[in-house]
N, C-alpha and C. Protein backbone atom coordinates (compact mmCIF):
# COMPACT_ATOMS: atom_id res chain seq x y z
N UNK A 1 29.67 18.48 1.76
CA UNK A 1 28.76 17.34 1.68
C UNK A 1 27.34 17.84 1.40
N UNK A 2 26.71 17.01 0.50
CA UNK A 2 25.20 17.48 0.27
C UNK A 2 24.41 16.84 1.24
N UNK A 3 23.38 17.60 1.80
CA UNK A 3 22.47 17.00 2.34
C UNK A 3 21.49 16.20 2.10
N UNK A 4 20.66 15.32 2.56
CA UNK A 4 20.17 14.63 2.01
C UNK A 4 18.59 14.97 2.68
N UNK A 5 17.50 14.48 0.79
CA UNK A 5 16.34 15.14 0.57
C UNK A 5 15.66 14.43 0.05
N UNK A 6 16.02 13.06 0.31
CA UNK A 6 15.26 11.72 -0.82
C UNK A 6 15.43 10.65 0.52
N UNK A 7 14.04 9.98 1.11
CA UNK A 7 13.91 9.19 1.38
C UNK A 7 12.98 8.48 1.94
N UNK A 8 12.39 7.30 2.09
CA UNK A 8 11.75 6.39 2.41
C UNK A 8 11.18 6.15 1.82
N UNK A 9 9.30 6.18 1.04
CA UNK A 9 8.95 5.72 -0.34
C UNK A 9 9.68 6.14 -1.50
N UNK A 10 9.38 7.39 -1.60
CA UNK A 10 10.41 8.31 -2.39
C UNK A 10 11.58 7.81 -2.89
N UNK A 11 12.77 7.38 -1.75
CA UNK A 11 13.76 6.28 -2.13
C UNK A 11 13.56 5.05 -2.75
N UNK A 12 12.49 4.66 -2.39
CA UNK A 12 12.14 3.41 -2.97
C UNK A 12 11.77 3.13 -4.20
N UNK A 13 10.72 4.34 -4.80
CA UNK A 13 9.78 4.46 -5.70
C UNK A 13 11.26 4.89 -7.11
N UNK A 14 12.24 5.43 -6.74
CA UNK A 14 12.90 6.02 -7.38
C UNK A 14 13.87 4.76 -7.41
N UNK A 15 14.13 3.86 -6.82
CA UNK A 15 14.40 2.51 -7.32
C UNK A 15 14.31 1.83 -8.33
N UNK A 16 12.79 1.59 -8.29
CA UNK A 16 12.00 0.73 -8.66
C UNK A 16 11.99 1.65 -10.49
N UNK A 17 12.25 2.93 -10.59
CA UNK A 17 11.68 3.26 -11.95
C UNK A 17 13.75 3.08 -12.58
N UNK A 18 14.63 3.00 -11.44
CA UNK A 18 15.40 2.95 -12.10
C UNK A 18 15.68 1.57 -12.73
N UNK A 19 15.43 0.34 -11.90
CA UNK A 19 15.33 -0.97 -12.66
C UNK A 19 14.34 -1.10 -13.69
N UNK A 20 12.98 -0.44 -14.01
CA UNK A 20 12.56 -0.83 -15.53
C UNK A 20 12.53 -0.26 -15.89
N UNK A 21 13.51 1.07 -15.74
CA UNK A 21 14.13 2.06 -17.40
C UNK A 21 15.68 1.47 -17.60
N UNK A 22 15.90 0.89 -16.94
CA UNK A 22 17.24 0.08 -17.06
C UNK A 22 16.48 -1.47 -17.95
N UNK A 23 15.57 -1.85 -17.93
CA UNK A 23 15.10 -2.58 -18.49
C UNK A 23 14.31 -2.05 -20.15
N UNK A 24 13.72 -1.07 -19.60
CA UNK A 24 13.50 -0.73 -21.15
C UNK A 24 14.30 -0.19 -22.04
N UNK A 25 15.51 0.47 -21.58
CA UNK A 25 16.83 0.79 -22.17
C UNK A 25 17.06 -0.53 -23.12
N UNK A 26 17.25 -1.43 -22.16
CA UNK A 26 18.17 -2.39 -22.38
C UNK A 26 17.72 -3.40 -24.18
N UNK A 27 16.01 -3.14 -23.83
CA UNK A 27 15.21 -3.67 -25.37
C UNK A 27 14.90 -3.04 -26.06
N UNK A 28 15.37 -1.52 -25.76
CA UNK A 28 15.16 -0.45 -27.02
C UNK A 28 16.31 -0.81 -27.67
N UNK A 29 17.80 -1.15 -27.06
CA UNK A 29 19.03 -1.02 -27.68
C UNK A 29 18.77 -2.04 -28.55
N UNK A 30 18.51 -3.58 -27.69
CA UNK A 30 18.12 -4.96 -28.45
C UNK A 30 17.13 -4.83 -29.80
N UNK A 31 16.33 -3.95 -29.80
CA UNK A 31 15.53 -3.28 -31.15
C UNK A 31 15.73 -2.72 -31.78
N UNK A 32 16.77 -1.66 -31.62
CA UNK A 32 17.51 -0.91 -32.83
C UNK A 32 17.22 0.33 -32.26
N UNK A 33 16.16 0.64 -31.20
CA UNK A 33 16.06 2.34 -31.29
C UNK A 33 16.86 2.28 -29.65
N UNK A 34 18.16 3.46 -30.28
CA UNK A 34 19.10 3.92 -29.75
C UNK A 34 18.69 4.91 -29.05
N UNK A 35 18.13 6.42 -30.27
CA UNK A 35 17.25 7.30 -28.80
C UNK A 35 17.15 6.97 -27.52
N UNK A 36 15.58 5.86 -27.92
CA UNK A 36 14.58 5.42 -26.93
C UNK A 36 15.73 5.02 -25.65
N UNK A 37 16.58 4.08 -26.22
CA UNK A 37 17.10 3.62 -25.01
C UNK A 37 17.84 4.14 -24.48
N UNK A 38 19.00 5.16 -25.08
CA UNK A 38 19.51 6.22 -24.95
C UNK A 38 19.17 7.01 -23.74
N UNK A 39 17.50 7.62 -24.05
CA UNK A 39 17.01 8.39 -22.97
C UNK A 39 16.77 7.54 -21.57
N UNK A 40 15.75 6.60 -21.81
CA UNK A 40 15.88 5.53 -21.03
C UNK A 40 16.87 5.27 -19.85
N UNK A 41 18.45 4.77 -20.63
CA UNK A 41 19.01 4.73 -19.87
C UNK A 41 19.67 6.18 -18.64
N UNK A 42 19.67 7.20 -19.41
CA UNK A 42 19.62 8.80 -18.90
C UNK A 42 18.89 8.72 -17.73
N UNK A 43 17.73 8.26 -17.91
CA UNK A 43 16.85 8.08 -16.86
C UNK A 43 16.96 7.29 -15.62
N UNK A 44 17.55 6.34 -15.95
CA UNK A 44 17.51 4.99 -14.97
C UNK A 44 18.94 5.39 -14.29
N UNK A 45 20.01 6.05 -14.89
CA UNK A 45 21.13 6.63 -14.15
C UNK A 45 20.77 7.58 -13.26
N UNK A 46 19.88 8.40 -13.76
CA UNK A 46 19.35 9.59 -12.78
C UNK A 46 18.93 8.75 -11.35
N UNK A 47 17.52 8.33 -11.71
CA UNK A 47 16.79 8.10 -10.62
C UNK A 47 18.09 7.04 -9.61
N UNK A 48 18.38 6.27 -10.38
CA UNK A 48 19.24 5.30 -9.35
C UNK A 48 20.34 6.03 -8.48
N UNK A 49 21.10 7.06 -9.46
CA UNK A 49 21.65 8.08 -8.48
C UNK A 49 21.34 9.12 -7.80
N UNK A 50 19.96 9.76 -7.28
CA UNK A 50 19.04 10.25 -6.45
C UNK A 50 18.52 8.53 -5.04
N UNK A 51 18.89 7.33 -5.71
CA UNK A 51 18.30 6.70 -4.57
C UNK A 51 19.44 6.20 -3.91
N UNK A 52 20.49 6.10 -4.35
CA UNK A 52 21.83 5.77 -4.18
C UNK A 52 22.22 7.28 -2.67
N UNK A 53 22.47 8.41 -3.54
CA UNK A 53 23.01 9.22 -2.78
C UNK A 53 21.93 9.95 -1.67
N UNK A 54 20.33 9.58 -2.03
CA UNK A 54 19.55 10.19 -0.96
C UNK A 54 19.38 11.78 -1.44
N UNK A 55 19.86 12.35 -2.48
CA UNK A 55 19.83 13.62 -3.00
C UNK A 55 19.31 13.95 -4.37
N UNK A 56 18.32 15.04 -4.64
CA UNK A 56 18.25 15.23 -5.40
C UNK A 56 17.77 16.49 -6.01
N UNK A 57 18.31 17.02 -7.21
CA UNK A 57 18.41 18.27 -7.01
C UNK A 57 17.33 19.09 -7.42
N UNK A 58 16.20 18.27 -8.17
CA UNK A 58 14.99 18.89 -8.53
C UNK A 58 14.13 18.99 -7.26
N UNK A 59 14.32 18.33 -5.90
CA UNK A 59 14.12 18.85 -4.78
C UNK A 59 14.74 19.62 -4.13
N UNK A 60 15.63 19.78 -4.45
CA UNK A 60 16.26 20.91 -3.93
C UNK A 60 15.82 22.35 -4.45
N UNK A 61 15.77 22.30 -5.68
CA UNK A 61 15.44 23.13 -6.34
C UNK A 61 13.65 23.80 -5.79
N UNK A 62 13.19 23.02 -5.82
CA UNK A 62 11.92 23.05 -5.06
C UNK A 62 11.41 23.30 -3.63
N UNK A 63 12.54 22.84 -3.09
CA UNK A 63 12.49 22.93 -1.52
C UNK A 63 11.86 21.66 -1.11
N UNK A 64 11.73 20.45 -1.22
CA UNK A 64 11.24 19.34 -1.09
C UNK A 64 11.85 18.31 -0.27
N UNK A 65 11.36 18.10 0.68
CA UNK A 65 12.18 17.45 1.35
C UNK A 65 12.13 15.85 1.65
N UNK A 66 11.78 14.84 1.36
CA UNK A 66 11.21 13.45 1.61
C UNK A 66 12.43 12.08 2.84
N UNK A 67 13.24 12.90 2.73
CA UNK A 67 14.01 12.21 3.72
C UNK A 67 13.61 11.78 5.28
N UNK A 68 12.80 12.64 5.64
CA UNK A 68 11.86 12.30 6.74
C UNK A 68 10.84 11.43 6.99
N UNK A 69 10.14 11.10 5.51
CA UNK A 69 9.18 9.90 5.56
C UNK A 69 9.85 8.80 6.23
């Protein structure tokens, strides 16, 4: 089991960017640029699964710990 290294604003904040890159995904696709939304959505999977599981590994990587806030 991984420990967990993501939480309280941190969790939150990492929410919040996954609903409007899930939103800007969603009108890059509706516009034609695939990239854009492409990455976008890359993004909004990330962060939502760092706020989902409480883990994440570029803190880890760092030694960062926010689960304590």
């Amino acid at each position: 089991m991984v420990e967990k290294n993501v939480g309280g604003r941190d969790r939150l904040v990492r929410t919040l960017l996954a609903a409007l890159l899930t939103v800007v995904s969603i009108r890059a696709f509706e516009r034609g640029k695939r990239a854009i939304g492409l990455l976008a959505a890359a993004g909004a999977l990330g962060f939502g699964l760092n706020a989902v599981t409480c883990f994440c590994g570029v803190n880890e990587a760092l030694g960062i710990d926010t689960s304590r806030d």
